[in-house]
Protein backbone atom coordinates (compact mmCIF):
# COMPACT_ATOMS: atom_id res chain seq x y z
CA UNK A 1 152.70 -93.07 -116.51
CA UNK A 2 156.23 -92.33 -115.71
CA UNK A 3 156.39 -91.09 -111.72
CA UNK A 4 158.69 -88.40 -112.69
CA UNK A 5 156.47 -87.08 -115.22
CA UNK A 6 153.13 -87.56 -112.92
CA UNK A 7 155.52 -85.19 -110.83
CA UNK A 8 155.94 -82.45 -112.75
CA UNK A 9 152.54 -82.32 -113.82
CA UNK A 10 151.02 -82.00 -110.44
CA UNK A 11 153.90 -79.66 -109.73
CA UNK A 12 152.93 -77.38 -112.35
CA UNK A 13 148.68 -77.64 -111.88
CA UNK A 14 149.97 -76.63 -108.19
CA UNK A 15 152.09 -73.73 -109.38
CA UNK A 16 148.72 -72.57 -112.22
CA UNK A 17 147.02 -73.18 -109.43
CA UNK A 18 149.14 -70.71 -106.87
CA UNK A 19 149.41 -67.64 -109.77
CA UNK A 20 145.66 -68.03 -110.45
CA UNK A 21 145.02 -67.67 -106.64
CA UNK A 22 147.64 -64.98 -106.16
CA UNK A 23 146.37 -63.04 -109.00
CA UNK A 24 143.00 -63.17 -107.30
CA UNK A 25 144.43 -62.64 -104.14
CA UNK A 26 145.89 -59.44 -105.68
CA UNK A 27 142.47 -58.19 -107.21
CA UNK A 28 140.47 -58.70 -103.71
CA UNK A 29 143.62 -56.52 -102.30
CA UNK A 30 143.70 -53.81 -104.42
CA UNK A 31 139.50 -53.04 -104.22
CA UNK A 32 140.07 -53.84 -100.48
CA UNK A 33 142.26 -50.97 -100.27
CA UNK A 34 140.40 -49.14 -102.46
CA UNK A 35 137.55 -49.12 -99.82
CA UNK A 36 139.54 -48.29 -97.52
CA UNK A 37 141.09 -45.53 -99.06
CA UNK A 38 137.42 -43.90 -99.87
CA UNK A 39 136.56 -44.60 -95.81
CA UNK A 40 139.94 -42.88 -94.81
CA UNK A 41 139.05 -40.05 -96.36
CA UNK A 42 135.33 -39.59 -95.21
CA UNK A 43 136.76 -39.80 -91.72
CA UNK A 44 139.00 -37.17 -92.97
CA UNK A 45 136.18 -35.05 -94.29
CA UNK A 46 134.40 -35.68 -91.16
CA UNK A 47 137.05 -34.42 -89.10
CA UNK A 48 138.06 -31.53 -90.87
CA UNK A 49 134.04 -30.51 -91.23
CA UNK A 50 134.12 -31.25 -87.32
CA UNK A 51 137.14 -29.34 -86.51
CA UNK A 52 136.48 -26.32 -88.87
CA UNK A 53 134.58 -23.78 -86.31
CA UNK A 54 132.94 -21.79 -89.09
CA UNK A 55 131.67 -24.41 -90.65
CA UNK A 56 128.08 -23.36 -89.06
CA UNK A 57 128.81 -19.56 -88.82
CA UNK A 58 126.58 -16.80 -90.46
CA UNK A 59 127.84 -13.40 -90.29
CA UNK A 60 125.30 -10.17 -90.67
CA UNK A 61 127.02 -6.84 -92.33
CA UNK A 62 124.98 -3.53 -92.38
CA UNK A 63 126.39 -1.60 -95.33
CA UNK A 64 125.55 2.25 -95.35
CA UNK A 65 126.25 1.55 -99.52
CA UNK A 66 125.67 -1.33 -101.50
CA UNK A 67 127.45 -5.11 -101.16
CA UNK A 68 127.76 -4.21 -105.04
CA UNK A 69 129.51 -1.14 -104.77
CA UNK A 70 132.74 -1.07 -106.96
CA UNK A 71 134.86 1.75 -105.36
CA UNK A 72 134.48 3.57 -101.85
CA UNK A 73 133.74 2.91 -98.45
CA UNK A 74 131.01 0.46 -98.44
CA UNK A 75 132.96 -1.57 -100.80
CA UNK A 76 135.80 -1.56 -99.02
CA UNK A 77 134.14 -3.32 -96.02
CA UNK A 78 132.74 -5.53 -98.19
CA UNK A 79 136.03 -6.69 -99.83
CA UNK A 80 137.08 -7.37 -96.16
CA UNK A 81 134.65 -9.53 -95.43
CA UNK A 82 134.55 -11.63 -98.06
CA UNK A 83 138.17 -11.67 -97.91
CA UNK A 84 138.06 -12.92 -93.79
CA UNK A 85 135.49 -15.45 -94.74
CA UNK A 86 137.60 -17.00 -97.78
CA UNK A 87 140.66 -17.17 -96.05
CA UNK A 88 138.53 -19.14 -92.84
CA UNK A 89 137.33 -21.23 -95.68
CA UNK A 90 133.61 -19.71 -95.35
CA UNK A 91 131.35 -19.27 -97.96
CA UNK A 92 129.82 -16.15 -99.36
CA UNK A 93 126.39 -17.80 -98.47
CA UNK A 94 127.10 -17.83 -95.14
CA UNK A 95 127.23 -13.91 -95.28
CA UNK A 96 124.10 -11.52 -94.58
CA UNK A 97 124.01 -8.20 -96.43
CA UNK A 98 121.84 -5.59 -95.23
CA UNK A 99 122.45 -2.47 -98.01
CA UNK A 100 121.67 0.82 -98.03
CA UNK A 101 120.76 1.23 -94.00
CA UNK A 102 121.00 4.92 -93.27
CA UNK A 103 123.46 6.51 -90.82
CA UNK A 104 121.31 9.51 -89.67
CA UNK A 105 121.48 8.61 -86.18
CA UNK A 106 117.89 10.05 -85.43
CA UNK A 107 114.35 8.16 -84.16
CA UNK A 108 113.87 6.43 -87.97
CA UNK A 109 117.42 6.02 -88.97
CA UNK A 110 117.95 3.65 -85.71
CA UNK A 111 114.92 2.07 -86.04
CA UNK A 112 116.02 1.08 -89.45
CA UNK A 113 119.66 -0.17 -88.10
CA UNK A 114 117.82 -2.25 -85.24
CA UNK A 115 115.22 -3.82 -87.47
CA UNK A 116 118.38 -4.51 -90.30
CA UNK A 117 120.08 -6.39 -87.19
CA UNK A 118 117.29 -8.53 -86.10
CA UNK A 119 116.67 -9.59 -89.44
CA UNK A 120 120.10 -10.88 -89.54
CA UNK A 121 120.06 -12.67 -85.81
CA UNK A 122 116.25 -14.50 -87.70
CA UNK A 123 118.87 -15.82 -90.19
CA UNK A 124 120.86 -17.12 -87.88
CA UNK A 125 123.98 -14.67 -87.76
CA UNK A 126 126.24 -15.33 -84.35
CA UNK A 127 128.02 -12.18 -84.73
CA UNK A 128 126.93 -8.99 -87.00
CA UNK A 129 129.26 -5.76 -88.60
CA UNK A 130 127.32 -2.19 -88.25
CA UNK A 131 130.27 -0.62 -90.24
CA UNK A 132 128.73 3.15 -90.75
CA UNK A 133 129.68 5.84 -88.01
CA UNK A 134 125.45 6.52 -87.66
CA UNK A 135 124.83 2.96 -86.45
CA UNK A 136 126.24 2.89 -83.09
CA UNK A 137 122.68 3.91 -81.22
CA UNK A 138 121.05 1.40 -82.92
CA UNK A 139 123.62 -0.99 -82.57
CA UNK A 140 124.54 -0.41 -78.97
CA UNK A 141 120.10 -0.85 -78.58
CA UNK A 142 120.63 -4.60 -80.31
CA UNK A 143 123.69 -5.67 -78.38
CA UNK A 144 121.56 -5.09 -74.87
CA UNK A 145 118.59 -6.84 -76.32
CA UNK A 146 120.46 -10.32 -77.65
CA UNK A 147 123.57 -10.45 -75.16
CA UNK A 148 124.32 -13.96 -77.09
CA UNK A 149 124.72 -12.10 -80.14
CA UNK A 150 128.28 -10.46 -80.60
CA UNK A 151 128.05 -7.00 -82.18
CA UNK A 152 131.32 -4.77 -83.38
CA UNK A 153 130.69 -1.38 -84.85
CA UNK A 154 132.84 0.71 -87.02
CA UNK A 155 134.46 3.71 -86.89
CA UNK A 156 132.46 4.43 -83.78
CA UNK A 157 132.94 4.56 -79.96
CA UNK A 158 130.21 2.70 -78.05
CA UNK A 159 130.99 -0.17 -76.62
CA UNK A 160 130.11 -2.27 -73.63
CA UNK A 161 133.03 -4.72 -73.19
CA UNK A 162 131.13 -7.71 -73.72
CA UNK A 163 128.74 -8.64 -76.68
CA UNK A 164 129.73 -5.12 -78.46
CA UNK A 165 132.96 -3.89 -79.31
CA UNK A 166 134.04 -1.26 -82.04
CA UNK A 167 137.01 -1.11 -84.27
CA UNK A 168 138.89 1.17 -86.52
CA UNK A 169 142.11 1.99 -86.89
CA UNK A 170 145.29 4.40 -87.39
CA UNK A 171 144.31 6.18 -90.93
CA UNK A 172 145.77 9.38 -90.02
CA UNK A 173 149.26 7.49 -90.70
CA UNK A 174 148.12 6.29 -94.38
CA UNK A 175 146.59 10.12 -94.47
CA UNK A 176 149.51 11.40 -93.61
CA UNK A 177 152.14 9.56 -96.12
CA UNK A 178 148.89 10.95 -98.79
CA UNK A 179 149.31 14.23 -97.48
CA UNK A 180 153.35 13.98 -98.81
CA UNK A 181 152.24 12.77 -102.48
CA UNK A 182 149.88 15.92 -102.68
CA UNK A 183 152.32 18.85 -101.29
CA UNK A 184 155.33 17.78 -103.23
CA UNK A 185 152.11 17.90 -106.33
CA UNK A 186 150.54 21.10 -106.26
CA UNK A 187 151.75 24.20 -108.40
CA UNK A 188 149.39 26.68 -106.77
CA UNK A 189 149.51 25.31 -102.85
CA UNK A 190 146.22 25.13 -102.90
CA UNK A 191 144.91 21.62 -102.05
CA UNK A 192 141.09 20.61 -101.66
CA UNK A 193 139.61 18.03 -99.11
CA UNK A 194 136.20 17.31 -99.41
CA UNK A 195 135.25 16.11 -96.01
CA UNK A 196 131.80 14.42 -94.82
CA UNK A 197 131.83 16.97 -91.77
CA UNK A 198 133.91 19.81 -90.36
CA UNK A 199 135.36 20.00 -86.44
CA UNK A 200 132.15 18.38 -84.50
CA UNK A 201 133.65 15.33 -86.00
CA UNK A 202 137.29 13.90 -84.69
CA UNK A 203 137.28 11.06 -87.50
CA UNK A 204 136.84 13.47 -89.81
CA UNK A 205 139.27 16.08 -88.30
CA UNK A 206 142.06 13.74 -87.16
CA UNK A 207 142.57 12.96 -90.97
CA UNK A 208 142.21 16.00 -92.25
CA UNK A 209 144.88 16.94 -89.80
CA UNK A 210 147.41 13.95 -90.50
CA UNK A 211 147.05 14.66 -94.25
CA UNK A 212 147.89 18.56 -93.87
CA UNK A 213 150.68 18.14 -91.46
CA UNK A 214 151.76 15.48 -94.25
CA UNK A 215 151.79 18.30 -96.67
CA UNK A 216 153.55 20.87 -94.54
CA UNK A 217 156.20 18.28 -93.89
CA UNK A 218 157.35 19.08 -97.45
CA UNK A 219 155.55 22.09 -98.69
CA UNK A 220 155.53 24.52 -95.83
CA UNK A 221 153.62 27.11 -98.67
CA UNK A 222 150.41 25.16 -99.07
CA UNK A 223 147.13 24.98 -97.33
CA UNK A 224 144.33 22.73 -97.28
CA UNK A 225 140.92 24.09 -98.15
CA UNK A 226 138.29 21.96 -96.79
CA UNK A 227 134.69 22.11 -97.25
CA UNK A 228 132.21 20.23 -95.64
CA UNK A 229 128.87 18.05 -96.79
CA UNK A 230 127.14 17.31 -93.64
CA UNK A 231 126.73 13.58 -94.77
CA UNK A 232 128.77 10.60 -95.04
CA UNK A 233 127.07 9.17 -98.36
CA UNK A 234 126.02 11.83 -100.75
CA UNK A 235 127.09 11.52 -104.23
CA UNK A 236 125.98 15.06 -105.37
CA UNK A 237 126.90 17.23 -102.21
CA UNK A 238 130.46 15.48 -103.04
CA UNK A 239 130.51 16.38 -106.33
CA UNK A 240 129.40 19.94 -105.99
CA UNK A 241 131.94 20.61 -102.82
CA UNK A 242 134.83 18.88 -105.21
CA UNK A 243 133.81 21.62 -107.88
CA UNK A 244 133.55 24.63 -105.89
CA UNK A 245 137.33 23.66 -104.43
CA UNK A 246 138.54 23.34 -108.39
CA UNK A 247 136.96 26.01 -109.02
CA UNK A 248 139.15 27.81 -106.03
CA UNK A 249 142.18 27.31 -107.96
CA UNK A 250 143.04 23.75 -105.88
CA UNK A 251 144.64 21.77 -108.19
CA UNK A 252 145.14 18.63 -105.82
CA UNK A 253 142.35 16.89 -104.10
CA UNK A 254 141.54 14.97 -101.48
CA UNK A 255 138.59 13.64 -99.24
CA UNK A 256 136.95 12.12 -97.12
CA UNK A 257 133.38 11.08 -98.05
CA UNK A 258 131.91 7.69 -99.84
CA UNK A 259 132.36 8.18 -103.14
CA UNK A 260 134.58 8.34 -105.91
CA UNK A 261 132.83 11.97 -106.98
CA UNK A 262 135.61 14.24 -105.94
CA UNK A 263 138.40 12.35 -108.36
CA UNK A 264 136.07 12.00 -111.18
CA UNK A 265 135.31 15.86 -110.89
CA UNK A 266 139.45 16.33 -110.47
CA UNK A 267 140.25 14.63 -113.63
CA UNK A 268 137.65 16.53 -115.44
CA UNK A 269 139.70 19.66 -115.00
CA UNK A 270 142.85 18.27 -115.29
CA UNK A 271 143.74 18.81 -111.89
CA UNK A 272 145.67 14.97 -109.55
CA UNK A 273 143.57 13.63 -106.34
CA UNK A 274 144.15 11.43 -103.83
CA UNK A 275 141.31 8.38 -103.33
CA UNK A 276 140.27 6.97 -99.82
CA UNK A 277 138.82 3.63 -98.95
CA UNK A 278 139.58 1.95 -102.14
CA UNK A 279 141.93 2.58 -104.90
CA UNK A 280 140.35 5.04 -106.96
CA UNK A 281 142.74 4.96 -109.99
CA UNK A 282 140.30 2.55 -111.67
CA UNK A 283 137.78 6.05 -112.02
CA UNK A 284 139.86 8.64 -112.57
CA UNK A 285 143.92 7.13 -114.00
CA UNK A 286 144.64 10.70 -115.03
CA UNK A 287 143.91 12.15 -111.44
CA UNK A 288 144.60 9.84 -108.91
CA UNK A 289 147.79 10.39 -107.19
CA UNK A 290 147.43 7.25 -104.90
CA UNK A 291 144.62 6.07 -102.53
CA UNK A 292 144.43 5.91 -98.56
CA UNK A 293 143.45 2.27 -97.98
CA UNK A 294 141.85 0.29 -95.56
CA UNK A 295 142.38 -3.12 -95.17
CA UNK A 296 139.31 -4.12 -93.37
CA UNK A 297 140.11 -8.05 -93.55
CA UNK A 298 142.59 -7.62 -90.87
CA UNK A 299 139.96 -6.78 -88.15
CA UNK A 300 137.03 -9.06 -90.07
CA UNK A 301 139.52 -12.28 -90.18
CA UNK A 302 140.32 -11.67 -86.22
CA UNK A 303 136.92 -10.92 -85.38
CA UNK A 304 135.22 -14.07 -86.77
CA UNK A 305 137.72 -16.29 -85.84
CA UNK A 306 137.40 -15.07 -81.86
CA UNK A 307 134.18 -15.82 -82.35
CA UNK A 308 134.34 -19.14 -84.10
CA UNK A 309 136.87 -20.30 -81.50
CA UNK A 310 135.39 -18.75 -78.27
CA UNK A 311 138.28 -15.94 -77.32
CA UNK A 312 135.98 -13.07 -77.89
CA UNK A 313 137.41 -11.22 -74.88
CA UNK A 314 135.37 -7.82 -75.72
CA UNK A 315 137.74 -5.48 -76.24
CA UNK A 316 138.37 -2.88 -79.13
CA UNK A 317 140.29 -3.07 -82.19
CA UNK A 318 142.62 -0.80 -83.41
CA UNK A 319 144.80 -1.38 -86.32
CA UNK A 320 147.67 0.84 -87.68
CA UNK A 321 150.70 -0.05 -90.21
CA UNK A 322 152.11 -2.54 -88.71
CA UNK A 323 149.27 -4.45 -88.28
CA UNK A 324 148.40 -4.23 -92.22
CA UNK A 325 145.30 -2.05 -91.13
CA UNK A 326 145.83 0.75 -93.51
CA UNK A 327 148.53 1.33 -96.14
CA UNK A 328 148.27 3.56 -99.18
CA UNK A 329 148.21 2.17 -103.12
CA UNK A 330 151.63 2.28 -104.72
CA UNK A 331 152.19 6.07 -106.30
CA UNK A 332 151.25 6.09 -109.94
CA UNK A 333 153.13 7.91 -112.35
CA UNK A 334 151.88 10.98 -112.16
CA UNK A 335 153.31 11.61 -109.07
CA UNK A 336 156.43 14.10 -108.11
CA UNK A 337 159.67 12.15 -108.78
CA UNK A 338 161.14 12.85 -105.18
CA UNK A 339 157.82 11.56 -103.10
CA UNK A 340 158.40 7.26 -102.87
CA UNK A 341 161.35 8.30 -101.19
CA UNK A 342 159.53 10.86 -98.83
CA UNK A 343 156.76 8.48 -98.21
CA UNK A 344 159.07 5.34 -97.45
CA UNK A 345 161.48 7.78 -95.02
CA UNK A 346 158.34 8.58 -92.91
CA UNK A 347 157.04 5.23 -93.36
CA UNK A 348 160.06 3.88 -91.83
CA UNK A 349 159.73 6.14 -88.98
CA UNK A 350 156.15 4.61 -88.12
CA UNK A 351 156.82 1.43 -88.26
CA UNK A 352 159.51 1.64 -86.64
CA UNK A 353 157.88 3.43 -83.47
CA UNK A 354 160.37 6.03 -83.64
CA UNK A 355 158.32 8.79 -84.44
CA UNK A 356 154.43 9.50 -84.92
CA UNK A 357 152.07 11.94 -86.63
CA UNK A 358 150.20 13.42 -83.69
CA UNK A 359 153.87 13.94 -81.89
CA UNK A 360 155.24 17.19 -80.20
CA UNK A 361 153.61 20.47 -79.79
CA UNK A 362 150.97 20.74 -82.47
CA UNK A 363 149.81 24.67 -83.79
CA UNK A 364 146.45 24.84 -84.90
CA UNK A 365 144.71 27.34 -86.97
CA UNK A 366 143.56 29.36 -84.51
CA UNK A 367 146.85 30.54 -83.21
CA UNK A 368 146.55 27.53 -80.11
CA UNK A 369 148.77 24.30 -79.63
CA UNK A 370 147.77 20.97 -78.57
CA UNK A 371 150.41 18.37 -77.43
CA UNK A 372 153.58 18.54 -75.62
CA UNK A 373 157.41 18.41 -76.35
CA UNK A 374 158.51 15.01 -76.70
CA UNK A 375 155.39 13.02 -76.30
CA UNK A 376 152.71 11.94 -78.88
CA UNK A 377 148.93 12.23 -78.34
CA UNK A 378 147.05 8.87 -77.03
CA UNK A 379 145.12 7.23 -79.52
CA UNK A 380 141.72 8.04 -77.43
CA UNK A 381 142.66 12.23 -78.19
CA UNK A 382 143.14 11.39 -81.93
CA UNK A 383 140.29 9.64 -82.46
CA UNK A 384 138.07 11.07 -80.35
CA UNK A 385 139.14 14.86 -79.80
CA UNK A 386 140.83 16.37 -82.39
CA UNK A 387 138.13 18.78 -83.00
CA UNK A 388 140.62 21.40 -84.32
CA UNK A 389 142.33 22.08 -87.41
CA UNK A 390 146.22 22.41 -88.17
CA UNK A 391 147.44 25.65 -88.54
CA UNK A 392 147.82 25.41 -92.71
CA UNK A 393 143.86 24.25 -92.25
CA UNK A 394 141.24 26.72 -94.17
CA UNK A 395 137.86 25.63 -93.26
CA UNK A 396 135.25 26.86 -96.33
CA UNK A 397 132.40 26.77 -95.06
C-alpha cells in the first residue's frame, strides 16, 4: 500500500474517531449539566423553604361572623387575612377560623372566646386575631395563660405590651369624607345612621361624629338621626332600626353595625346609603353612595411578619390614610356631581397633616364644646372618649 494513502486513512479513522468521541463527549455534558441544573435548584428550594419564616406559621382568627361571609365586618377581616398570608406566600391551610364566637362580653360569652383560642394554640397557631370589640376579656384571660402565644385584638383597648397588643385604626377620616357624599345627597336633611350602640361606646360615637361633622362641612341644614341596636351583629334589629329611620323621612343612610341590612332596606324605598366595612354596592347598586373601608391587610401583613421574623416589640397599631388603613370605595354614580371634588379637597388636607377631623373647638349637642383652638384631639380621646354627640347629632332612642 502506498504510504501516502496508509496516511490518510489512519488520518481520517483518527478524525471518525475524534467526532465520535466528541459527540459522546457532548452527550455525557449536556445530562451532566442537566443534573446539575435539577441539584441547583433543590438547593434553591431548600433555601428559599429555609429562609421563608412562615413557612411553619399557623395563624388562629376568631370571627364574630362567618369566614364565609360575603359583605360586612367579619368579611372584611377575613379578606385581610387571607390577603397578609398570600402576599407572605402562606397558605390558606395554614389559617384557623373560629366563626360565629359571640361578643357579649359576659361569664359564657368569654368562656366561649377562651375555649375558641385554645383550640387554635392545640393546632398549633403562634399568634391568634380576636377581631370583635366583645373579645378583649377573654382574650386579655388567654394572653396571661400562654405568654409564648402572641395575641392582638381588634377594635379594643386591652393590652399588656408584650404577648397582647390591639389594633384599629383612623375610620373617623374615611367616615368623615362619607359624611361629605351624604350631605351634598339628601333633599330632606334628614340622614339615618344605624349604629350598634349609642354614647357608652367611643368607637361607635367617634364615627358617628366624623361622619356628621363631614356632613355639616357642606350641608350646615342637615342632621343625623341615629338609632341604636344594642348589638354589634344583629341582622333584624338592623333592619328594623334602618326602617323606622326611612320611615322618618331620612332619605340617606348610614351605619355602623355588621350587616348589609340597612342598604338593602334603603334601596327598597328608593332612598342612597353609605356601606361600612366592605363595599356594599354589590347588595344594594341603586342605594349605595360609596362604602367606608377597612383595609385590614395592612395591620394582618405587619403583624405576621413581626412575628415570623422576631420584631414583635408589643406595641399597638393604629392605621389612618396614609398608611392605606382605611379609604372609602370610589363614588358611584349616583352621587352629587360636586362631591369627588369635596372629598379629594379634604382628603388632601389629611394626608397632608395639615388639618384633621377632631381639630379646633368642637360643639356638641348638648350646647358643650370639647377641644381647643388650634389643636386637634389625641388619638387616645377619639377613640376612647368621645362619648358625646356633635351638635347636628339627634339621638332616637
Amino acid at each position: 500500500m502506498n504510504l501516502r494513502i496508509l496516511k490518510k486513512m489512519v488520518i481520517g479513522t483518527t478524525i471518525a474517531s475524534m467526532m465520535v468521541g466528541l459527540v459522546a463527549c457532548g452527550g455525557s455534558k449536556t445530562e451532566t449539566a442537566g443534573k446539575e441544573t435539577k441539584k441547583t435548584e433543590k438547593k434553591t428550594e431548600k433555601k428559599e423553604e429555609e429562609a421563608n419564616p412562615y413557612k411553619d406559621l399557623k395563624v388562629g382568627a376568631l370571627l364574630i361572623g362567618s369566614k364565609d361571609d360575603t359583605s360586612g365586618y367579619s368579611y372584611a377581616h377575613s379578606q385581610g387575612i387571607r390577603t397578609a398570608v398570600q402576599s407572605l406566600g402562606m397558605t390558606e391551610d395554614q389559617i384557623v377560623w373560629k366563626d360565629l364566637i359571640p361578643d357579649n362580653m359576659d361569664e359564657a360569652a368569654d368562656a366561649k372566646v377562651i375555649a375558641a383560642g385554645e383550640e387554635c394554640i392545640k393546632e398549633g397557631c403562634k399568634v391568634i386575631f380576636t377581631t370583635s370589640w366583645g373579645y378583649m376579656n377573654g382574650t386579655k384571660t388567654l394572653a396571661e395563660k400562654y405568654p409564648d402565644v402572641y395575641f392582638a385584638h381588634g377594635t379594643g383597648n386591652l393590652c399588656n405590651g408584650k404577648n397582647f397588643i390591639n389594633y384599629f385604626g383612623r375610620i373617623y377620616q374615611a367616615r368623615y369624607l362619607s359624611g361629605i357624599a351624604a350631605g351634598l345627597k339628601t333633599k330632606t336633611n334628614k340622614i339615618g345612621y344605624v349604629s350598634a350602640w349609642g354614647t357608652d361606646n367611643a368607637e361607635c360615637t367617634g364615627g358617628i361624629n366624623a361622619f356628621a361633622m363631614g356632613v355639616a362641612s357642606v350641608n350646615p341644614a342637615a342632621k343625623v338621626y341615629v338609632r341604636a341596636t344594642n348589638s354589634w351583629f344583629d341582622p333584624a334589629k338592623e333592619k328594623a332600626a334602618a326602617e323606622w329611620l326611612l320611615t322618618a323621612k331620612c332619605d340617606v343612610m348610614a351605619q355602623h353595625v355588621d350587616t348589609a341590612e340597612p342598604q338593602v332596606a334603603a334601596e327598597k324605598v328608593g332612598a342612597f346609603s353609605i356601606g361600612w366595612n366592605s363595599d356594599m354596592s354589590k347588595e344594594a347598586p341603586n342605594a349605595v353612595l360609596t362604602s367606608v373601608l377597612w383595609h385590614w391587610d395592612a395591620f394582618y401583613t405587619w403583624a405576621i411578619q413581626a412575628v415570623g421574623e422576631g420584631t414583635w416589640d408589643g406595641k399597638n397599631y393604629l392605621g389612618g390614610l396614609n398608611e392605606g388603613m382605611v379609604s372609602i370605595a370610589p363614588l358611584s354614580a349616583l352621587n352629587d356631581p360636586g362631591a369627588q371634588a369635596k372629598i379629594d379637597e379634604a382628603t388632601t388636607k389629611m394626608k397632608e397633616g395639615s388639618w384633621d377631623v377632631f381639630t379646633g373647638v368642637i360643639p356638641t349637642n348638648t350646647g358643650t364644646t370639647v377641644g381647643t383652638a388650634g389643636a386637634s384631639l389625641s388619638d387616645d380621646d377619639i377613640l376612647f372618649k368621645t362619648n358625646w354627640y356633635y351638635q347636628n347629632v339627634v339621638a332616637t332612642n
